[in-house]
N, C-alpha and C. Protein backbone atom coordinates (compact mmCIF):
# COMPACT_ATOMS: atom_id res chain seq x y z
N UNK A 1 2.85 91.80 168.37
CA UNK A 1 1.63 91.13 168.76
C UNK A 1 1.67 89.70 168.23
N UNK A 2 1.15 88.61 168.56
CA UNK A 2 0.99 87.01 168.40
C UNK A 2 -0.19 87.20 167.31
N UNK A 3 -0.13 85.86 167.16
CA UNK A 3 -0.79 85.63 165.94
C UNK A 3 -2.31 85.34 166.92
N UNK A 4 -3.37 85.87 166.77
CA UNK A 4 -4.38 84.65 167.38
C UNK A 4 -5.28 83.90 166.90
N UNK A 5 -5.36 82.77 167.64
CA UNK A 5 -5.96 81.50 167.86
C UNK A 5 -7.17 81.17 167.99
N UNK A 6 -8.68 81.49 167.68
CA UNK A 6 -9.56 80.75 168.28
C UNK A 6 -10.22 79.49 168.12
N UNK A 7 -11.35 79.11 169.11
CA UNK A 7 -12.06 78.22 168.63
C UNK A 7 -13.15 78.24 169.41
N UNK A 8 -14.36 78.43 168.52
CA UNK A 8 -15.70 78.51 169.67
C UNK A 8 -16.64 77.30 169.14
N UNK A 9 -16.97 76.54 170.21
CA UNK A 9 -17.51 75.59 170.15
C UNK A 9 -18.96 75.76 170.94
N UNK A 10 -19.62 77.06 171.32
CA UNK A 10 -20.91 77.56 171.87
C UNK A 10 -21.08 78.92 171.08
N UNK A 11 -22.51 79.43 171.54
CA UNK A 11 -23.01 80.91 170.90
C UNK A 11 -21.99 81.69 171.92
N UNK A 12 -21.67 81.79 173.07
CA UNK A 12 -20.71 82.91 173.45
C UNK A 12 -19.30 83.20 172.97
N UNK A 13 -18.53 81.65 172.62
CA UNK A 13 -17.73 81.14 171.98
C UNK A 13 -17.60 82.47 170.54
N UNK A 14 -18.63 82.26 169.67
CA UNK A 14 -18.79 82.53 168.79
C UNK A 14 -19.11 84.01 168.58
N UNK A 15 -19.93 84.47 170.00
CA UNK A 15 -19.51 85.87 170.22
C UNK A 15 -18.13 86.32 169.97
N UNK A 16 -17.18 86.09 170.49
CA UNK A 16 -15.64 86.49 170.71
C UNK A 16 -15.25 86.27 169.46
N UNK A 17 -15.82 85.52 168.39
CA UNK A 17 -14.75 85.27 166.61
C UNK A 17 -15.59 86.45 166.05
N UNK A 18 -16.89 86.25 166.63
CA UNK A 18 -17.33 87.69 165.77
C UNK A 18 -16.92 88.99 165.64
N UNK A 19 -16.44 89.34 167.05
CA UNK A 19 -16.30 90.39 167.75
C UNK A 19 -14.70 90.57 166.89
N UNK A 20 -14.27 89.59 166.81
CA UNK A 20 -12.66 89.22 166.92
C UNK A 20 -12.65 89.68 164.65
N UNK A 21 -13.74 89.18 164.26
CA UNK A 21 -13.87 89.25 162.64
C UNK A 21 -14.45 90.51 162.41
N UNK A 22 -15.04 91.39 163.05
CA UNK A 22 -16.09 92.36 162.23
C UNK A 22 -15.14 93.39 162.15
N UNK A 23 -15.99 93.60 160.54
CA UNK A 23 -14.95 94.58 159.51
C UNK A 23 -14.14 94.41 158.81
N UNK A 24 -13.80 92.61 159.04
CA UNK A 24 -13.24 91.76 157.83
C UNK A 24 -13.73 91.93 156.75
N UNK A 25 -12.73 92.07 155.43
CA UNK A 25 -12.65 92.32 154.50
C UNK A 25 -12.14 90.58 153.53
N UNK A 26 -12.58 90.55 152.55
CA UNK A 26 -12.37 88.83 151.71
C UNK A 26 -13.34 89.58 150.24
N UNK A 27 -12.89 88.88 149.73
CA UNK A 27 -13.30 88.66 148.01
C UNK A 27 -14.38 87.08 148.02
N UNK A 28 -15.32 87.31 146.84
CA UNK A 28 -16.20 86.24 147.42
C UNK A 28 -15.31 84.75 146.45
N UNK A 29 -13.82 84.99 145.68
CA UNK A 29 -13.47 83.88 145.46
C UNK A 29 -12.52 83.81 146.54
N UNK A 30 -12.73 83.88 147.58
CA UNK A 30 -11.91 83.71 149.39
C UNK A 30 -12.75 82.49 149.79
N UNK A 31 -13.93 82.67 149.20
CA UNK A 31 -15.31 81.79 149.82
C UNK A 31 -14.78 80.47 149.44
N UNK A 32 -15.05 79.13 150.39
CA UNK A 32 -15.26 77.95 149.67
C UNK A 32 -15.31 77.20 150.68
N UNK A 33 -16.37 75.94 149.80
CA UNK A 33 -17.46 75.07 150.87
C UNK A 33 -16.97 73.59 150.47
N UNK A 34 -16.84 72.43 150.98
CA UNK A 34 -16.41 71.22 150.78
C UNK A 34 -16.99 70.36 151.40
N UNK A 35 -18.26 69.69 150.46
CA UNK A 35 -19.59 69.40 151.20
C UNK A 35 -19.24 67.71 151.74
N UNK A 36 -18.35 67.02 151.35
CA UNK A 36 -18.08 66.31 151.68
C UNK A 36 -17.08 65.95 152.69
N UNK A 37 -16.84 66.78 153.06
CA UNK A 37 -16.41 66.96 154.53
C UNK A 37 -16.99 68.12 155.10
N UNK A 38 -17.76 68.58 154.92
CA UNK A 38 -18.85 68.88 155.95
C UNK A 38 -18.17 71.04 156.29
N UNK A 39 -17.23 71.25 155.66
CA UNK A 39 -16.37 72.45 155.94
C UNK A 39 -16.43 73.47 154.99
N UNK A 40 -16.66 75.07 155.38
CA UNK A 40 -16.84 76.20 155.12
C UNK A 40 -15.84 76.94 155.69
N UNK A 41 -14.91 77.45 154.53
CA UNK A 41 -13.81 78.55 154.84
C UNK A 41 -13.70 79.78 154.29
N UNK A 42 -12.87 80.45 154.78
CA UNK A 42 -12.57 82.16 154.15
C UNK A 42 -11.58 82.50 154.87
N UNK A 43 -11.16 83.27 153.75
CA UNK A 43 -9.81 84.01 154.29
C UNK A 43 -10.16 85.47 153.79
N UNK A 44 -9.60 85.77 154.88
CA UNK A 44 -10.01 87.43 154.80
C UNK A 44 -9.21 88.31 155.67
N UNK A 45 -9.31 89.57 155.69
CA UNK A 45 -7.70 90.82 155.89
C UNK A 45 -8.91 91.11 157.35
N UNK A 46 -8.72 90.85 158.02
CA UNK A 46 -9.21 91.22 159.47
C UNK A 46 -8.55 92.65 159.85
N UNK A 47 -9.62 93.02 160.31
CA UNK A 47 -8.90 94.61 161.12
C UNK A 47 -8.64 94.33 162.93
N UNK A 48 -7.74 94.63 163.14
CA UNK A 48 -7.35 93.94 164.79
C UNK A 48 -7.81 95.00 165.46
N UNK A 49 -8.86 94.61 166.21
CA UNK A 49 -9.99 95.53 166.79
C UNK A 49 -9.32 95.22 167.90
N UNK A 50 -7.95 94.15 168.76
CA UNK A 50 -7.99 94.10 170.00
C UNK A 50 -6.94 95.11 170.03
N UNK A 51 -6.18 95.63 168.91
CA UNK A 51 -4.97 96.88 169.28
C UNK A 51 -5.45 98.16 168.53
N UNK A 52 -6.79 98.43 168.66
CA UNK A 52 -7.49 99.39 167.88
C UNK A 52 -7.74 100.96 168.68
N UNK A 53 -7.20 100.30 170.54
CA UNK A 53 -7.61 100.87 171.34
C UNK A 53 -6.62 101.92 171.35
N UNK A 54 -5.36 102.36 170.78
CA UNK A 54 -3.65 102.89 171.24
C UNK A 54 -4.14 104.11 170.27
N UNK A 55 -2.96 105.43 170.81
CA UNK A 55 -3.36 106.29 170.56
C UNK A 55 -2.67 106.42 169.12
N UNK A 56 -2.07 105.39 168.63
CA UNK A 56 -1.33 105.68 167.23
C UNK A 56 -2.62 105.83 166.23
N UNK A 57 -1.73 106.58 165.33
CA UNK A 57 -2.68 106.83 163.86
C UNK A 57 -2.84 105.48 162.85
N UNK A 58 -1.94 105.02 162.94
CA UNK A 58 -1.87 103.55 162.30
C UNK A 58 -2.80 102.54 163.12
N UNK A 59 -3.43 101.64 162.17
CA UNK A 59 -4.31 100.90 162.87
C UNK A 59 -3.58 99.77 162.03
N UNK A 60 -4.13 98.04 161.92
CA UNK A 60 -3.56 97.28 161.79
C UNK A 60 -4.83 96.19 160.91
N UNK A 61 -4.13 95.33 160.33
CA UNK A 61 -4.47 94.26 159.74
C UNK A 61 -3.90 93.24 159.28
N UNK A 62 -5.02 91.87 159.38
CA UNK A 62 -3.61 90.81 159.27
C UNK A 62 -4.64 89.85 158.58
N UNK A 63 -3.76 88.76 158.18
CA UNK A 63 -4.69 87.73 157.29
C UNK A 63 -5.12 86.88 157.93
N UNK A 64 -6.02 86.41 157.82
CA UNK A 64 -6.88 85.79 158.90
C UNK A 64 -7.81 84.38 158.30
N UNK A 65 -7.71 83.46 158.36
CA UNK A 65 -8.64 82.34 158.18
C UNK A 65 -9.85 82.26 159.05
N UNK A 66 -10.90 81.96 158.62
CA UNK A 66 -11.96 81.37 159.51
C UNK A 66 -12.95 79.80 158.88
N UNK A 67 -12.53 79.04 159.60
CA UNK A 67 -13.38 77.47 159.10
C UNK A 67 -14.62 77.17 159.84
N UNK A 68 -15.30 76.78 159.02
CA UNK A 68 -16.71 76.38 159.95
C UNK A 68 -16.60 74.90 159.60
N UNK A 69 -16.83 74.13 160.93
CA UNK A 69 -17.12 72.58 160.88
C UNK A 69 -18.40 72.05 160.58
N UNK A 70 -18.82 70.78 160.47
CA UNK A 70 -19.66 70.17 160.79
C UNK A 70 -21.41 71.34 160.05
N UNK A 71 -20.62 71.60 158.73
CA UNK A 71 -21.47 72.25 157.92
C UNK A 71 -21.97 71.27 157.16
N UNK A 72 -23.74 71.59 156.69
CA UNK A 72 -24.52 70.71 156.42
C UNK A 72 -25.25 71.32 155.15
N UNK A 73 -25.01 72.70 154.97
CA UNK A 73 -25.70 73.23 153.28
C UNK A 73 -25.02 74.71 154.03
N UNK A 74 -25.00 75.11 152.58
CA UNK A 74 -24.68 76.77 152.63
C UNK A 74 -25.85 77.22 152.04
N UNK A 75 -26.37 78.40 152.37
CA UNK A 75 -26.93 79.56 151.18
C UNK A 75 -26.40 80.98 151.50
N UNK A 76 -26.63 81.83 150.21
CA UNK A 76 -26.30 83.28 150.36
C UNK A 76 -27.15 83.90 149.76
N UNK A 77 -27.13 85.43 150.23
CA UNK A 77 -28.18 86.21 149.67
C UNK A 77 -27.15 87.56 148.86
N UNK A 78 -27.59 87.85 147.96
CA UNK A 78 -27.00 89.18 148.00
C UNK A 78 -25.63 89.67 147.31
N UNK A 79 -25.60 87.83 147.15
CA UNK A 79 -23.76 87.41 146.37
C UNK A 79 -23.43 87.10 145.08
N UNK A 80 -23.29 88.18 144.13
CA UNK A 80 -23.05 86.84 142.69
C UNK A 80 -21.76 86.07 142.81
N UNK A 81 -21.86 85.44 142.49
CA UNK A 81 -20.78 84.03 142.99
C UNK A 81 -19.89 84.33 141.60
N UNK A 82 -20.55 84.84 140.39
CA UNK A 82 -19.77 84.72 139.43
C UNK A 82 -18.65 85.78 139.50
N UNK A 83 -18.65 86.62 140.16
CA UNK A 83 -17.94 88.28 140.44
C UNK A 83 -16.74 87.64 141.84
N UNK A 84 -16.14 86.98 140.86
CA UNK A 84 -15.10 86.68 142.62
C UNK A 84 -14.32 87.56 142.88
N UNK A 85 -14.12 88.39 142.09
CA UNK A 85 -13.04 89.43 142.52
C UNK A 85 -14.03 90.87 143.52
N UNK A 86 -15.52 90.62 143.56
CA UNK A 86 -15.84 91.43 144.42
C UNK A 86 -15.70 91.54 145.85
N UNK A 87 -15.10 92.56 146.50
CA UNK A 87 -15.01 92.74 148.02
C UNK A 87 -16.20 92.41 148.94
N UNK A 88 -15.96 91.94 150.15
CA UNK A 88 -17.33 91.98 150.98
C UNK A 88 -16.98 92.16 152.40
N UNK A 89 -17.68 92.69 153.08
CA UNK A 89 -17.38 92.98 154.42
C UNK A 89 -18.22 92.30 155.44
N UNK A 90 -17.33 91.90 156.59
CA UNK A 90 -18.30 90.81 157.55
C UNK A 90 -18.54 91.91 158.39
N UNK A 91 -19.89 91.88 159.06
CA UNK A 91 -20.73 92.63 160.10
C UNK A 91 -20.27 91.87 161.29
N UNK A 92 -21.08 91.01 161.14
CA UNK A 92 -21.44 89.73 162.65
C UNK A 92 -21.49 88.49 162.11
N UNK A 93 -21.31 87.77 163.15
CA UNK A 93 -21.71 86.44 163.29
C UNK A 93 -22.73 85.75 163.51
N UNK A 94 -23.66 85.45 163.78
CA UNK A 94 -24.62 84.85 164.83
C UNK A 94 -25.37 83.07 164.47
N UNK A 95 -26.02 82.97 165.90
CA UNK A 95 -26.26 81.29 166.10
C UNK A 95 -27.61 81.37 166.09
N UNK A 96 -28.57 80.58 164.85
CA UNK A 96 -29.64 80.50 165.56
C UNK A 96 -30.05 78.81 165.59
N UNK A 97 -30.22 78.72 166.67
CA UNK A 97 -30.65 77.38 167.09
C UNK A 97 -31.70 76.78 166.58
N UNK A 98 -31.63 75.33 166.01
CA UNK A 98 -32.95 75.18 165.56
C UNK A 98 -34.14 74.49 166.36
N UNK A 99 -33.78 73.78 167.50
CA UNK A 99 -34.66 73.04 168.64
C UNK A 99 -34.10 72.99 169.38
N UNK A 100 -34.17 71.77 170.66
CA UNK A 100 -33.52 71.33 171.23
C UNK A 100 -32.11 71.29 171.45
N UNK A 101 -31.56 70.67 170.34
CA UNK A 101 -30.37 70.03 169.95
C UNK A 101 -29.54 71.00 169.50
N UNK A 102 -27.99 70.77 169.17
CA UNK A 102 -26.94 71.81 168.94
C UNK A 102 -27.07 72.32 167.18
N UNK A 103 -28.01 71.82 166.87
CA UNK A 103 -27.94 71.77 165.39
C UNK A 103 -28.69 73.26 165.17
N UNK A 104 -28.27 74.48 164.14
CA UNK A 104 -29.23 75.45 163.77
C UNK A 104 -28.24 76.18 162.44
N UNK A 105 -28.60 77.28 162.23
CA UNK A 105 -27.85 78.37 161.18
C UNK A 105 -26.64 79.01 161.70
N UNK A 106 -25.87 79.01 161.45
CA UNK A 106 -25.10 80.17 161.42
C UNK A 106 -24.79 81.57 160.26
N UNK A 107 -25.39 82.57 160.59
CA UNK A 107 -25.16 83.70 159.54
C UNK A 107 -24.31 84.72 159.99
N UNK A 108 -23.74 84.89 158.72
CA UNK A 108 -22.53 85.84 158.48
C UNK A 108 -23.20 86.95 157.86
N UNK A 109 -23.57 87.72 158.60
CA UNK A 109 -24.13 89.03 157.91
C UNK A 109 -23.06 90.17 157.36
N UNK A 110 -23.10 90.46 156.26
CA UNK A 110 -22.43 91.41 155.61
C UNK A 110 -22.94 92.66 155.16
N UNK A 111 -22.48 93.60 154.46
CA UNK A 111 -22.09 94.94 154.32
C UNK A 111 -23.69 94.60 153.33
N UNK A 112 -23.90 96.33 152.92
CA UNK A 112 -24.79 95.83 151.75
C UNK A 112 -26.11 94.62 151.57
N UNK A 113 -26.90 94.32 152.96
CA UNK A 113 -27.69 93.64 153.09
C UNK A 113 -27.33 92.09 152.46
N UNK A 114 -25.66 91.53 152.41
CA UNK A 114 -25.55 90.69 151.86
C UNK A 114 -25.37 89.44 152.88
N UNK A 115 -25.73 88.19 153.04
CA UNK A 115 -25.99 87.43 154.10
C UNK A 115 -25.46 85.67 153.54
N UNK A 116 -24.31 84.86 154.25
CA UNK A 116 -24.19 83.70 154.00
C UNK A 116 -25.02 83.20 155.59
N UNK A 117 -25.61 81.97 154.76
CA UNK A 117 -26.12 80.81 155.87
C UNK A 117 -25.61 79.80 155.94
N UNK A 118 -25.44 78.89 157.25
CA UNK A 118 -24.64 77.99 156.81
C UNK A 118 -25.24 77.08 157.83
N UNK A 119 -25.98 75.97 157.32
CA UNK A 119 -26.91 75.20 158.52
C UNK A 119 -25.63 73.94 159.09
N UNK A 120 -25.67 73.64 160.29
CA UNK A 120 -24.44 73.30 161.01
C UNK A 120 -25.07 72.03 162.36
N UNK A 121 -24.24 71.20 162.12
CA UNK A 121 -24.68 69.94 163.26
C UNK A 121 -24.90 70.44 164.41
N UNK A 122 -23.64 71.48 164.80
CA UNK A 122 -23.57 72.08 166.10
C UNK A 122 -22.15 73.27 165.50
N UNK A 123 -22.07 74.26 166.53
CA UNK A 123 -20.98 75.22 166.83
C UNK A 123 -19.59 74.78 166.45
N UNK A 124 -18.91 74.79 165.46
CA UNK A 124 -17.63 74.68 165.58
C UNK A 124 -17.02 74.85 164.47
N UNK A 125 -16.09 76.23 165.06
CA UNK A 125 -15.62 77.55 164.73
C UNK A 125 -14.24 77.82 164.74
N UNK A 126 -12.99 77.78 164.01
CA UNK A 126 -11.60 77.95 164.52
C UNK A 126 -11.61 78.86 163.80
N UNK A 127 -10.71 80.18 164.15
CA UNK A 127 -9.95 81.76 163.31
C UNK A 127 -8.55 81.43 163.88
N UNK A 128 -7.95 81.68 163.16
CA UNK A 128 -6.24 82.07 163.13
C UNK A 128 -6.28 82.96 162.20
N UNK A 129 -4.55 83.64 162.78
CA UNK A 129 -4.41 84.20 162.25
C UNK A 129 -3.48 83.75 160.82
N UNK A 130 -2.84 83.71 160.03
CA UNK A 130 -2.00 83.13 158.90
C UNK A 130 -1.18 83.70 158.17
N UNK A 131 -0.99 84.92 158.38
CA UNK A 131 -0.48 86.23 157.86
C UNK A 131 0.19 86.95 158.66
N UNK A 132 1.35 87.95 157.45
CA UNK A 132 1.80 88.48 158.72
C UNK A 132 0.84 90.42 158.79
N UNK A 133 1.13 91.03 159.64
CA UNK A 133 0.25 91.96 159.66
C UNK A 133 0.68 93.49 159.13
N UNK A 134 -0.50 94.22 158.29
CA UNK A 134 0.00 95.51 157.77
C UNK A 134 -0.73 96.87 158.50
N UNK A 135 0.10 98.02 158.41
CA UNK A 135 -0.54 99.11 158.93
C UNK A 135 -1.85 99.89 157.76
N UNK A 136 -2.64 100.21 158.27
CA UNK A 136 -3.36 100.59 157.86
C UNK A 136 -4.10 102.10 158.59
N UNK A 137 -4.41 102.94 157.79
CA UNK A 137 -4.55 104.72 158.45
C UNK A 137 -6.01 104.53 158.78
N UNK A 138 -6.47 103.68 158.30
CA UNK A 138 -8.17 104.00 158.43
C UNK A 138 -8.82 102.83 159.32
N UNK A 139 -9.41 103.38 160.23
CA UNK A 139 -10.05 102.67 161.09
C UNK A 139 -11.83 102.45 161.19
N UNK A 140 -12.00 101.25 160.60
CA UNK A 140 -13.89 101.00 160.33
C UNK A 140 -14.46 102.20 161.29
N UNK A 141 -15.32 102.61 160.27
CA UNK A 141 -16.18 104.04 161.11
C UNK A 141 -17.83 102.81 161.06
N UNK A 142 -18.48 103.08 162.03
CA UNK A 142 -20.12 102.04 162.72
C UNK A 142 -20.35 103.86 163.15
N UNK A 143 -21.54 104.38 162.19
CA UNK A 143 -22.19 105.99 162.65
C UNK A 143 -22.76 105.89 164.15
N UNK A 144 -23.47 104.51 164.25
CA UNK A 144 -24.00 104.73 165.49
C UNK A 144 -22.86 104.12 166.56
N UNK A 145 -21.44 104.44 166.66
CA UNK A 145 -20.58 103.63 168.13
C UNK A 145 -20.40 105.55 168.48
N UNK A 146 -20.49 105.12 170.16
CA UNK A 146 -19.99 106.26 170.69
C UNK A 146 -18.82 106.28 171.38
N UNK A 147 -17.67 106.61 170.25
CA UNK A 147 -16.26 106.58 170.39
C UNK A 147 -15.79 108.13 169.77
């Protein structure tokens, strides 16, 4: 399998990194924000939900970057910042707009009611992959998917 590539620069955009991240796994010293250039990153062990579909017992994971641009403040809920060696799991993504204009939140909702915000000029989103990829037996169980 290739390494993949994105970049979403809209909320549907940003559908597909979500879709493409949930069940990512990162430590919260993965986290880091660089306010002077405006950028929010993480690296984190992604579960490859696009080869999740095959009838093998092995499922897969690979290392995965995700950068947020044109970031304007972070907050989090739910995170001690001092515990970097704690695990966290990404849920979703989502865009909320704040008016008119391309400017609103983006939240990373996590496991454990834990939540980063990240207020943003506009949409813009790159994931690669950066790693190479490992097998893994266990595949994210969601009680309510009907699979």
């Amino acid at each position: 399998m290739t390494n993949l590539k994105l970049l979403a620069l809209d909320n549907e955009d940003l559908g597909v990194v979500s879709a493409h991240m949930q069940d990512s796994v990162f430590k919260v010293g993965d986290l880091s924000y660089a306010p002077k250039i405006g950028q929010f990153s993480l690296a984190a062990n992604r579960f490859v939900w696009e080869s999740s579909d095959r009838k093998s017992k092995a499922f897969e994971r690979r290392r995965a970057a995700l950068v947020f641009k044109r970031v304007q403040a972070v907050r989090s809920s739910g995170i001690d910042q001092r515990r970097r060696d704690e695990v966290l799991s990404l849920l979703a993504i989502r865009f909320e707009q704040k008016g008119e204009g391309p400017d609103g939140t983006i939240e990373l909702t996590l496991a454990g009611k834990a939540t980063i915000a990240l207020d943003v000029e506009c949409i813009e989103v790159q994931l690669a992959d950066i790693g190479g990829a490992w097998e893994t037996a266990n595949r994210p169980n969601h009680p309510d998917e009907a699979r």
